[in-house]
Protein backbone atom coordinates (compact mmCIF):
# COMPACT_ATOMS: atom_id res chain seq x y z
CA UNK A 1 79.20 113.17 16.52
CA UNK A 2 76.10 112.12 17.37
CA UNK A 3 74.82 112.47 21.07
CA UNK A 4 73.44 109.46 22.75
CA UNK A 5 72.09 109.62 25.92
CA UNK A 6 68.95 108.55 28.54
CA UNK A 7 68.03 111.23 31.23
CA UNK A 8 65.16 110.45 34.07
CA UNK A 9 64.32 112.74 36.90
CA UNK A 10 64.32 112.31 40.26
CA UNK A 11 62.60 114.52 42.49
CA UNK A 12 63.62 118.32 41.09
CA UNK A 13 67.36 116.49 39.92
CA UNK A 14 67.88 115.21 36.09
CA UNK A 15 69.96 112.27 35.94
CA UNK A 16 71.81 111.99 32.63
CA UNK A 17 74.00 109.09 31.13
CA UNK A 18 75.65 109.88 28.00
CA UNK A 19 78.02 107.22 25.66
CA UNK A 20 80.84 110.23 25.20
CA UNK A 21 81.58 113.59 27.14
CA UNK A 22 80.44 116.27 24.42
CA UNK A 23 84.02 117.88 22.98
CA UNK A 24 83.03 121.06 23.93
CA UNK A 25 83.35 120.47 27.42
CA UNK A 26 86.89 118.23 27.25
CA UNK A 27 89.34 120.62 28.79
CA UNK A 28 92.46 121.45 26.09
CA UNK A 29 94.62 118.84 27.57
CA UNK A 30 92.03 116.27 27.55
CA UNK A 31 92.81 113.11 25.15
CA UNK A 32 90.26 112.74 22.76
CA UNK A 33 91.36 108.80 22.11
CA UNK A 34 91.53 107.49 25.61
CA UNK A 35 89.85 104.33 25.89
CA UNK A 36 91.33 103.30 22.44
CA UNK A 37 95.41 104.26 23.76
CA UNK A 38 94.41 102.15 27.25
CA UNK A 39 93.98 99.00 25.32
CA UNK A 40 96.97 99.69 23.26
CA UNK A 41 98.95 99.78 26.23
CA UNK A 42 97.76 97.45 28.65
CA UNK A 43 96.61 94.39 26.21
CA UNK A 44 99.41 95.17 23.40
CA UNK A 45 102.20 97.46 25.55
CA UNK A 46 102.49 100.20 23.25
CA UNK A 47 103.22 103.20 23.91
CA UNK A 48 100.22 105.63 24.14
CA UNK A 49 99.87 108.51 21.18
CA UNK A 50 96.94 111.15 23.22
CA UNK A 51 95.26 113.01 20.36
CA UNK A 52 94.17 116.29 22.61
CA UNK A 53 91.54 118.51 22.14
CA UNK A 54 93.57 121.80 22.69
CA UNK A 55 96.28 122.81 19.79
CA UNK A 56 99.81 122.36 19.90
CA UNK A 57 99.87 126.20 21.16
CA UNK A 58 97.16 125.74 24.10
CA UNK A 59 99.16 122.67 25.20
CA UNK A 60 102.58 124.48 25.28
CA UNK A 61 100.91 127.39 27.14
CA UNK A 62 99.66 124.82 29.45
CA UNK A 63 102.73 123.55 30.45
CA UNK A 64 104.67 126.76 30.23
CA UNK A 65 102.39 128.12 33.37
CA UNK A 66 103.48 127.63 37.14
CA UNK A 67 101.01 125.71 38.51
CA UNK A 68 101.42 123.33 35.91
CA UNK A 69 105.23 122.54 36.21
CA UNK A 70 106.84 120.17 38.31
CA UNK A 71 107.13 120.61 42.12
CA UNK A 72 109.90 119.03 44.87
CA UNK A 73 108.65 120.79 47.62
CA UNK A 74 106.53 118.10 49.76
CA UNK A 75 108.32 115.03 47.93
CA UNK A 76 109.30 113.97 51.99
CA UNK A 77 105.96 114.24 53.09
CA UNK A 78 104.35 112.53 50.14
CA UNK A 79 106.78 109.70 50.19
CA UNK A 80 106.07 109.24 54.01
CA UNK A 81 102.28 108.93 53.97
CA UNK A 82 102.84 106.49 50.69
CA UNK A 83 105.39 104.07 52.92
CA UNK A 84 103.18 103.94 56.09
CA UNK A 85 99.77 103.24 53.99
CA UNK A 86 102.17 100.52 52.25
CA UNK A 87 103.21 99.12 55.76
CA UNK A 88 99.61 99.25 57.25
CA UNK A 89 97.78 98.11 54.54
CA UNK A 90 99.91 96.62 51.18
CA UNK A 91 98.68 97.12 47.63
CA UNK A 92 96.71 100.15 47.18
CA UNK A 93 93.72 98.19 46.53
CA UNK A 94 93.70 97.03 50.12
CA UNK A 95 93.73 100.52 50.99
CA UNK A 96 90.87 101.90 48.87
CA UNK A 97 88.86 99.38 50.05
CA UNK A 98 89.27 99.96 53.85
CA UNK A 99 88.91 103.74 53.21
CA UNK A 100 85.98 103.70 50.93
CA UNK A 101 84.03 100.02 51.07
CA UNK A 102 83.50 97.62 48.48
CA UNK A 103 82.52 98.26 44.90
CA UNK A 104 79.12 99.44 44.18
CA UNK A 105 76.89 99.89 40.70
CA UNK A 106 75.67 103.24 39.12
CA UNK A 107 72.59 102.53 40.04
CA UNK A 108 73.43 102.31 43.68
CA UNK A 109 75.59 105.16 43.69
CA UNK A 110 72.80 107.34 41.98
CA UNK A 111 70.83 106.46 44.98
CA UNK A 112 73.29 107.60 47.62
CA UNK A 113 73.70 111.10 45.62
CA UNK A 114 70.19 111.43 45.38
CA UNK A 115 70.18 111.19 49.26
CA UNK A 116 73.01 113.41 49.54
CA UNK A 117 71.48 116.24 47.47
CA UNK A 118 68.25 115.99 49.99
CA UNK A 119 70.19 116.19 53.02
CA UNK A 120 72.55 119.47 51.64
CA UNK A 121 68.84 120.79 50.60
CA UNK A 122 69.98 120.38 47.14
CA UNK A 123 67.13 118.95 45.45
CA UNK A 124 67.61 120.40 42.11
CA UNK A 125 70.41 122.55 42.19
CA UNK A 126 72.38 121.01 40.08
CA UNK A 127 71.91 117.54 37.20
CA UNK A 128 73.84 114.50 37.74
CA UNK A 129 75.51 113.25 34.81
CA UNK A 130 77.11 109.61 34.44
CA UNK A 131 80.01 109.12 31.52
CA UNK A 132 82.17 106.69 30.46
CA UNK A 133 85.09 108.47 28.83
CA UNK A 134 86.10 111.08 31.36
CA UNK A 135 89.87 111.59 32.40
CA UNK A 136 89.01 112.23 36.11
CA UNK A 137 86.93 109.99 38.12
CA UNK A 138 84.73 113.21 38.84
CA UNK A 139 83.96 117.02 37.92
CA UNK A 140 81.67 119.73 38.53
CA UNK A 141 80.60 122.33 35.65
CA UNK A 142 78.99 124.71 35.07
CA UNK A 143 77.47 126.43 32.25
CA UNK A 144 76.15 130.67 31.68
CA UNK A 145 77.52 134.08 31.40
CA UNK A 146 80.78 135.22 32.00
CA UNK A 147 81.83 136.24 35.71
CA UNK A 148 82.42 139.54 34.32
CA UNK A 149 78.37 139.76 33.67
CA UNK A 150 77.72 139.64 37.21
CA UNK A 151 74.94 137.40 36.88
CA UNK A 152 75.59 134.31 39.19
CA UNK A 153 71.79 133.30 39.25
CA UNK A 154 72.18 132.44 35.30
CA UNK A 155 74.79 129.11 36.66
CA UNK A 156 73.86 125.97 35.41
CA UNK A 157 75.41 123.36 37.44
CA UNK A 158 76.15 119.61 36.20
CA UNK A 159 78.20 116.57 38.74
CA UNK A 160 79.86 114.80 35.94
CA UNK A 161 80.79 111.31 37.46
CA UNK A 162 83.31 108.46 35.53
CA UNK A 163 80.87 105.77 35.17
CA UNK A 164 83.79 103.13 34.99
CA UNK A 165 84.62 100.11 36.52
CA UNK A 166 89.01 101.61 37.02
CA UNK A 167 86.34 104.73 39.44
CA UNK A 168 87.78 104.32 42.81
CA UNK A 169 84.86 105.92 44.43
CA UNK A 170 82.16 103.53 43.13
CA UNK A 171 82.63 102.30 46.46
CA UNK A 172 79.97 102.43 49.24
CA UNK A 173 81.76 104.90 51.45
CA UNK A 174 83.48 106.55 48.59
CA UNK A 175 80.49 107.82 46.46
CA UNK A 176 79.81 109.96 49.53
CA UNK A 177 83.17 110.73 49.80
CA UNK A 178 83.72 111.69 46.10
CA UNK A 179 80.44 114.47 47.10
CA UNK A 180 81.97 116.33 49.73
CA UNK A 181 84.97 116.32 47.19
CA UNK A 182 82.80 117.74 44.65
CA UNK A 183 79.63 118.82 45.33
CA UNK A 184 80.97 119.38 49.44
CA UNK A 185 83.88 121.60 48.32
CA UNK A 186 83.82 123.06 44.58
CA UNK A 187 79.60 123.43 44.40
CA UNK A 188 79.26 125.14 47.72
CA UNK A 189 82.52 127.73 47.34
CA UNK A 190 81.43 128.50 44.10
CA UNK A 191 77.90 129.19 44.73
CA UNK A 192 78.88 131.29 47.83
CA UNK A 193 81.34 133.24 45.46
CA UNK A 194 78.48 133.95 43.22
CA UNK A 195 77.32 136.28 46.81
CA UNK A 196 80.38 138.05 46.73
CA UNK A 197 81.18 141.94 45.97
CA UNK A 198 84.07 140.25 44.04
CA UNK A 199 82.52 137.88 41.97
CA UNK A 200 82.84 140.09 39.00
CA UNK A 201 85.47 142.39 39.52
CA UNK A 202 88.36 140.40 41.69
CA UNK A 203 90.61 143.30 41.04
CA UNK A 204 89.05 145.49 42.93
CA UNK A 205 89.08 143.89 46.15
CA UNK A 206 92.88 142.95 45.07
CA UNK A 207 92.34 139.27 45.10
CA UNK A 208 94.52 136.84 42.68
CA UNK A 209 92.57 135.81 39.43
CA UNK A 210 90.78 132.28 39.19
CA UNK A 211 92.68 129.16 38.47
CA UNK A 212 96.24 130.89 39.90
CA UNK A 213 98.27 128.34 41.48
CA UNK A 214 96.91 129.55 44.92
CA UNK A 215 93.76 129.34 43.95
CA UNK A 216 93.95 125.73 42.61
CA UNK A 217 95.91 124.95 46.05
CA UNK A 218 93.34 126.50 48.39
CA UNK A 219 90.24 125.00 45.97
CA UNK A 220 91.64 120.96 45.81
CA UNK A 221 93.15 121.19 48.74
CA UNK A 222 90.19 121.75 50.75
CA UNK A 223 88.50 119.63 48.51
CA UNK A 224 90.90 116.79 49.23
CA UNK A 225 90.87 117.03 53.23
CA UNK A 226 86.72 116.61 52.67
CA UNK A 227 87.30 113.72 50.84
CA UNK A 228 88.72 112.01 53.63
CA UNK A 229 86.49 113.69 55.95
CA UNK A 230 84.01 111.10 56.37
CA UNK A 231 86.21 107.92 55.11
CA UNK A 232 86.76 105.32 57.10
CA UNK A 233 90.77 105.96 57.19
CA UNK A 234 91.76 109.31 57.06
CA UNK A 235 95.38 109.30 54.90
CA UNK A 236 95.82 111.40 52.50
CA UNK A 237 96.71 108.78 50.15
CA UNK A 238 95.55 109.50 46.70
CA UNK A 239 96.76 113.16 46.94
CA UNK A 240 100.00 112.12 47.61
CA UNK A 241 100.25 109.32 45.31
CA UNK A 242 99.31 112.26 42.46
CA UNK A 243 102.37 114.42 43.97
CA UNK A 244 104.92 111.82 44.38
CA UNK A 245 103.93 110.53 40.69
CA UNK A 246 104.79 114.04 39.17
CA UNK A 247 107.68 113.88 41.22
CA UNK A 248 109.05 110.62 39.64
CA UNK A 249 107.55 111.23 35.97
CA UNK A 250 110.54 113.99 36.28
CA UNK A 251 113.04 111.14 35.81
CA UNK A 252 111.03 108.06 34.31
CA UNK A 253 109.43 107.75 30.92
CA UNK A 254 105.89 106.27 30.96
CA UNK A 255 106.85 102.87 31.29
CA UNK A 256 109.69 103.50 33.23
CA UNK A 257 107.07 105.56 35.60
CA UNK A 258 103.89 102.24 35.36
CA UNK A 259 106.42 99.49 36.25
CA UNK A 260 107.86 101.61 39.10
CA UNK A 261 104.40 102.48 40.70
CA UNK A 262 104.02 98.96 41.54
CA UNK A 263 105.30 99.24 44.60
CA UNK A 264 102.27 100.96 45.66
CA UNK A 265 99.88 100.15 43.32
CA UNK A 266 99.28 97.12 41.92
CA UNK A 267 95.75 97.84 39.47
CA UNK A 268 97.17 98.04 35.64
CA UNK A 269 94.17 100.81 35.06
CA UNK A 270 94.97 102.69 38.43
CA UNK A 271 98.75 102.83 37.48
CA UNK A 272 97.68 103.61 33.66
CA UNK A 273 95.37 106.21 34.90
CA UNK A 274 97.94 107.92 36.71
CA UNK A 275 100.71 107.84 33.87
CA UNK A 276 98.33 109.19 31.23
CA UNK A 277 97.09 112.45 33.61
CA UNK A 278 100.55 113.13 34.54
CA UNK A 279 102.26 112.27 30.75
CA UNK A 280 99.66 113.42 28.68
CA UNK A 281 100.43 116.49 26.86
CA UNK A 282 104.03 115.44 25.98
CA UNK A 283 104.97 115.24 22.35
CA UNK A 284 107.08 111.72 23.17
CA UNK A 285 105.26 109.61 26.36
CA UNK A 286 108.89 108.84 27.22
CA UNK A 287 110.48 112.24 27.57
CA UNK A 288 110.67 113.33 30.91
CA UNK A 289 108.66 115.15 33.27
CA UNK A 290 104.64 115.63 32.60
CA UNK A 291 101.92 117.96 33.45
CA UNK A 292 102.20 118.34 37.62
CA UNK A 293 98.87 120.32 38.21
CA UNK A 294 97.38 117.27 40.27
CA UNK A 295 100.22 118.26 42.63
CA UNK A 296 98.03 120.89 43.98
CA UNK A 297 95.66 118.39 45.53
CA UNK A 298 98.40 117.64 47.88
CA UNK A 299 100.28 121.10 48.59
CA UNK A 300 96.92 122.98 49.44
CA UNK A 301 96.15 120.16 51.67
CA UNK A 302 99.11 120.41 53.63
CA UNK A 303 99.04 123.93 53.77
CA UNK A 304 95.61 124.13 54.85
CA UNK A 305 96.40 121.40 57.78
CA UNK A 306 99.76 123.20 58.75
CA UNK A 307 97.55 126.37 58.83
CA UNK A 308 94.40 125.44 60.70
CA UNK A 309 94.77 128.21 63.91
CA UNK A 310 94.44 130.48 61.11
CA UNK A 311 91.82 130.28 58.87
CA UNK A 312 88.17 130.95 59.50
CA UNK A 313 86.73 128.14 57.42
CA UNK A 314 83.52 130.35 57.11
CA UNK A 315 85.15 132.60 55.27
CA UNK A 316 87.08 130.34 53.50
CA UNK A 317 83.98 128.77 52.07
CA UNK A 318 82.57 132.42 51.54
CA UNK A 319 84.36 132.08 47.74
CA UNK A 320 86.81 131.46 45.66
CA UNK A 321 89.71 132.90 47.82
CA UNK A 322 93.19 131.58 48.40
CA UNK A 323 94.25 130.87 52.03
CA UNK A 324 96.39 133.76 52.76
CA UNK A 325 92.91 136.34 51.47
CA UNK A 326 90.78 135.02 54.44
CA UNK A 327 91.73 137.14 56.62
CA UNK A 328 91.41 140.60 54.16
CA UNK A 329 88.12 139.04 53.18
CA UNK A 330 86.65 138.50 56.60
CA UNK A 331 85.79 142.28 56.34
CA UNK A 332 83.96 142.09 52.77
CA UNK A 333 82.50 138.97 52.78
CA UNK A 334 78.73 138.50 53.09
CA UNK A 335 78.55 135.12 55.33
CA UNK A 336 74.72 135.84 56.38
CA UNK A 337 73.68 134.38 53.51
CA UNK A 338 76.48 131.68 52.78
CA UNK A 339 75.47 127.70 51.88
CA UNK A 340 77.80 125.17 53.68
CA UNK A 341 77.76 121.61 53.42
CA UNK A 342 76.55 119.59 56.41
CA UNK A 343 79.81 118.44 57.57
CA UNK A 344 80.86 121.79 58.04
CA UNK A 345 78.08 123.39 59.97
CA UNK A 346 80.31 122.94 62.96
CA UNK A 347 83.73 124.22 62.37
CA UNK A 348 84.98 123.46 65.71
CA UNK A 349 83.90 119.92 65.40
CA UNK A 350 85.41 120.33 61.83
CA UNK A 351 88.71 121.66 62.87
CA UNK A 352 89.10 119.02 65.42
CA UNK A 353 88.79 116.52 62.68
CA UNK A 354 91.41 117.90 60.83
CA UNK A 355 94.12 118.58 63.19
CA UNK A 356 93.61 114.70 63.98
CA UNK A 357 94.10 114.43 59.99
CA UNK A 358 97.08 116.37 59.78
CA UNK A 359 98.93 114.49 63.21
CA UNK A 360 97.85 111.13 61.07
CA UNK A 361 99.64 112.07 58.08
CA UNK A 362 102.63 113.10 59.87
CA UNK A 363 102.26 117.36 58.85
CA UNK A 364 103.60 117.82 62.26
CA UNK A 365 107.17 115.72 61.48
CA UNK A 366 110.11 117.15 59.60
CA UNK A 367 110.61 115.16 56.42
CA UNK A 368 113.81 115.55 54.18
CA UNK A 369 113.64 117.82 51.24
CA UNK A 370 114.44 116.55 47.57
CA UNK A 371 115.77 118.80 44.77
CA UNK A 372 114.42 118.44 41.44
CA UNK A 373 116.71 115.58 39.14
CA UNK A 374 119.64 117.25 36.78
CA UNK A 375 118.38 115.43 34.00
CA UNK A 376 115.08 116.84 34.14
CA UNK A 377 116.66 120.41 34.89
CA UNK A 378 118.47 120.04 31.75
CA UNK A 379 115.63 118.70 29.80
CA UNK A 380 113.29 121.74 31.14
CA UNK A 381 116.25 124.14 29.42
CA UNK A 382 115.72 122.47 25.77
CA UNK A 383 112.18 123.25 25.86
CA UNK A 384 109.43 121.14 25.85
CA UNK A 385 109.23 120.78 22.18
CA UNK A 386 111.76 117.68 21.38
CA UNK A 387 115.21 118.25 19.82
CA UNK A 388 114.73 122.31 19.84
CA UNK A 389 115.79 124.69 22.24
CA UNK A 390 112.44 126.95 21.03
CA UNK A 391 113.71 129.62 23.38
CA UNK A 392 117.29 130.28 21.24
CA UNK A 393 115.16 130.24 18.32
CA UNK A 394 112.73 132.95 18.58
CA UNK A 395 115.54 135.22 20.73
CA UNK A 396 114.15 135.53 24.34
CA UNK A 397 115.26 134.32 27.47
CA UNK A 398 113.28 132.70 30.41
CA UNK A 399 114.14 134.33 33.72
CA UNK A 400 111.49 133.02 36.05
CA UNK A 401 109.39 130.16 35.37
CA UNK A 402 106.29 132.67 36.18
CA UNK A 403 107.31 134.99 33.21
CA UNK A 404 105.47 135.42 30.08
CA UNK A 405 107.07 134.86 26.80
CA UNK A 406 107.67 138.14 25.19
CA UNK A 407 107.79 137.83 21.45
CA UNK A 408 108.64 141.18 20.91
CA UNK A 409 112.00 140.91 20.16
CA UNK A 410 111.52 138.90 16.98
CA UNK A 411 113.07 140.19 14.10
CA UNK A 412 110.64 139.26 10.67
CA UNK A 413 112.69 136.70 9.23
CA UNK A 414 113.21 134.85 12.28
CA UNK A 415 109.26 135.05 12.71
CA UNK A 416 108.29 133.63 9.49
CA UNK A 417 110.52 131.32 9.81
CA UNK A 418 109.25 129.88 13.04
CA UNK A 419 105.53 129.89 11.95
CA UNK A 420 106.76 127.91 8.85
CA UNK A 421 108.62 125.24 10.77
CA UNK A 422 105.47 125.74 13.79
CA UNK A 423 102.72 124.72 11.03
CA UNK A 424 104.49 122.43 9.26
CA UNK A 425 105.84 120.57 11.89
CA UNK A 426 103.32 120.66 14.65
CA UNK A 427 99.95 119.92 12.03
CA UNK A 428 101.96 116.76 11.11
CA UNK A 429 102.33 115.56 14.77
CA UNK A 430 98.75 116.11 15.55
CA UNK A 431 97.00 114.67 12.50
CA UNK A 432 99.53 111.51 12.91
CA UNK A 433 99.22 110.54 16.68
């Protein structure tokens, strides 16, 4: 593929715009045929096929790990925050627009991070980089050695940004808000974690890996209270529009799931957006359940703001460290030399802020607690692979959801016969959708 792209400076910052997001840095469970299965849907309402980067065996791995199943937990608390936005405000829409402003260009949103790198004295520190094709409206990357290297100063750091009309932060308050998000939250914590004694060996200091399911809850949740830090409405909307979506994608197919969303979101491409995040992945786009990692936006958010007289957000933003390590790593952590975003030079002013968030969003209510559907629970047991039980085939059984598969117990025959069905079947599926 060839690579098309313009790239100006601004100051010390490169500003890129590319046509496509390079393959090589498309997670494994991002479609590769996006734009071309959103106009099959919403002009011709078919069904979406995702071609996705990652094989047949990266995807199942995916969705065989714990932070990526399904979650019931905070279904109460999601549905709550939903129904009072709904009341105050109507259609979604209505909502974004009093949180985050009206609509904005590229070009005036490349202004407004410009400003925003100057004023976090980050004038160069990372490139800004506009594309059309990503799946998220927003991500930060970064490219050099291993963590294992110990060699933090090597980090190249890129703000990829969804240059899209269906972005709901190319809004005049949201651009801003979409930094603290991004550049805020994920830049600052992982710069400061490049400081740390752990940074190469997280074992030693007995701290969970990166990308656990605590991790990812401590990392977007924090990342999702700063994005309504400086909004001009303060629900935690879109986080719990992601949960409650996962939530119903248990018991809908994806049309089942874009009609029903309607009641709180009106935009075809919004709804479509969150279908394909939350469907992608499965072989059939009407099986149930879905890929529930954006419910982690939502539970470490809640945690964080049911947990506030607890945490030393210093620390917190010392590294990549899950809320219950703040405490152990108050003792380690270097926090002489630590970079925080503006809005969090204060942490008393901060805190404030949030405990006003978390009484808002009713954290401090009891809200009824949902179990997960049967159907779904009986679908999970059948494996994700359609019509095959893959568990009875290969001989294991799955005691926890947290447990690895152990293939050990494979006899040859049954082996070879399940890498003979696995190639033929699976190379089929993927060359055909």
């Amino acid at each position: 593929m060839t690579k098309r792209f313009n790239s100006r400076r601004v100051g010390n910052t490169t500003i890129k715009t590319l046509e496509k997001q390079p393959i090589k840095f498309a997670a494994a469970i991002c479609p590769l045929n996006l734009e071309e299965q959103k106009e099959r849907f919403l002009k011709f309402g078919k069904l979406p096929k995702f071609v996705l980067k990652g094989s047949e065996d990266e995807i199942e791995n995916l969705f065989n790990k714990a932070r990526n199943q399904i979650r019931f937990d905070l279904f109460g608390e999601a549905e709550y925050i939903l129904k009072t936005v709904k009341e105050k405000y109507g259609d979604g829409d209505n909502y974004l627009a009093a949180q985050f402003g009206d609509k904005i260009t590229k070009e005036e949103a490349t202004q407004i991070l410009e400003q925003y790198l100057r004023d976090n004295n980050l004038d160069g520190a990372m490139s800004i980089v506009w594309c059309a094709d990503l799946a998220s409206s927003a991500r930060m990357m970064w490219i050099g050695p291993h963590c294992k290297h110990n060699r933090p100063e090597a980090r190249n750091y890129s703000f990829w940004i969804k240059n899209s009309t269906d972005n709901n932060f190319l809004r005049e308050q949201g651009i801003r808000c979409l930094a603290d998000h991004e550049i805020g939250t994920h830049f600052f914590r992982s710069f400061n974690d490049g400081l740390q004694p752990w940074y190469s060996d997280r074992k030693r200091f007995d701290l969970r890996g990166r990308n656990c399911l605590e991790e990812l809850r401590a990392e977007e949740g924090l990342a999702a209270i700063n994005t309504i830090l400086n909004a001009k409405t303060r629900f935690l909307w879109g986080p719990s529009l992601l949960y409650y979506t996962a939530c119903k994608a248990a018991e809908m197919t994806f049309k089942q799931l874009y009609d029903h969303l309607t009641i709180y979101v009106k935009s075809p491409e919004h709804r479509w957006r969150l279908c394909m995040r939350v469907k992608r992945g499965l072989l059939d786009p009407n099986d149930l359940g879905g890929y529930g990692k954006d419910q982690c936006y939502f539970e470490g958010a809640v945690e964080i703001l049911r947990s506030l007289d607890m945490i030393d957000f210093n620390v917190m933003m010392s590294g990549k460290i899950c809320v219950d390590e703040v405490q152990r790593c108050k003792r380690i952590a270097r926090l002489d030399c630590l970079k925080l975003p503006a809005f969090m030079k204060n942490e008393n002013r901060y805190k404030k802020h949030l405990k006003a968030i978390a009484h808002l969003n009713g954290l401090d209510l009891h809200h009824q607690k949902k179990n997960a559907p049967a159907a779904y629970i009986r679908r999970l047991k059948q494996g994700r692979r359609i019509g095959t039980d893959k568990r009875s085939l290969i001989g294991f059984n799955l005691i926890d959801p947290d447990d690895e598969f152990d293939y050990t117990s494979v006899g040859i025959h049954f082996f070879w016969l399940f890498m003979c069905w696995n190639f033929g079947h699976f190379v089929s599926v993927v060359s055909l959708n």
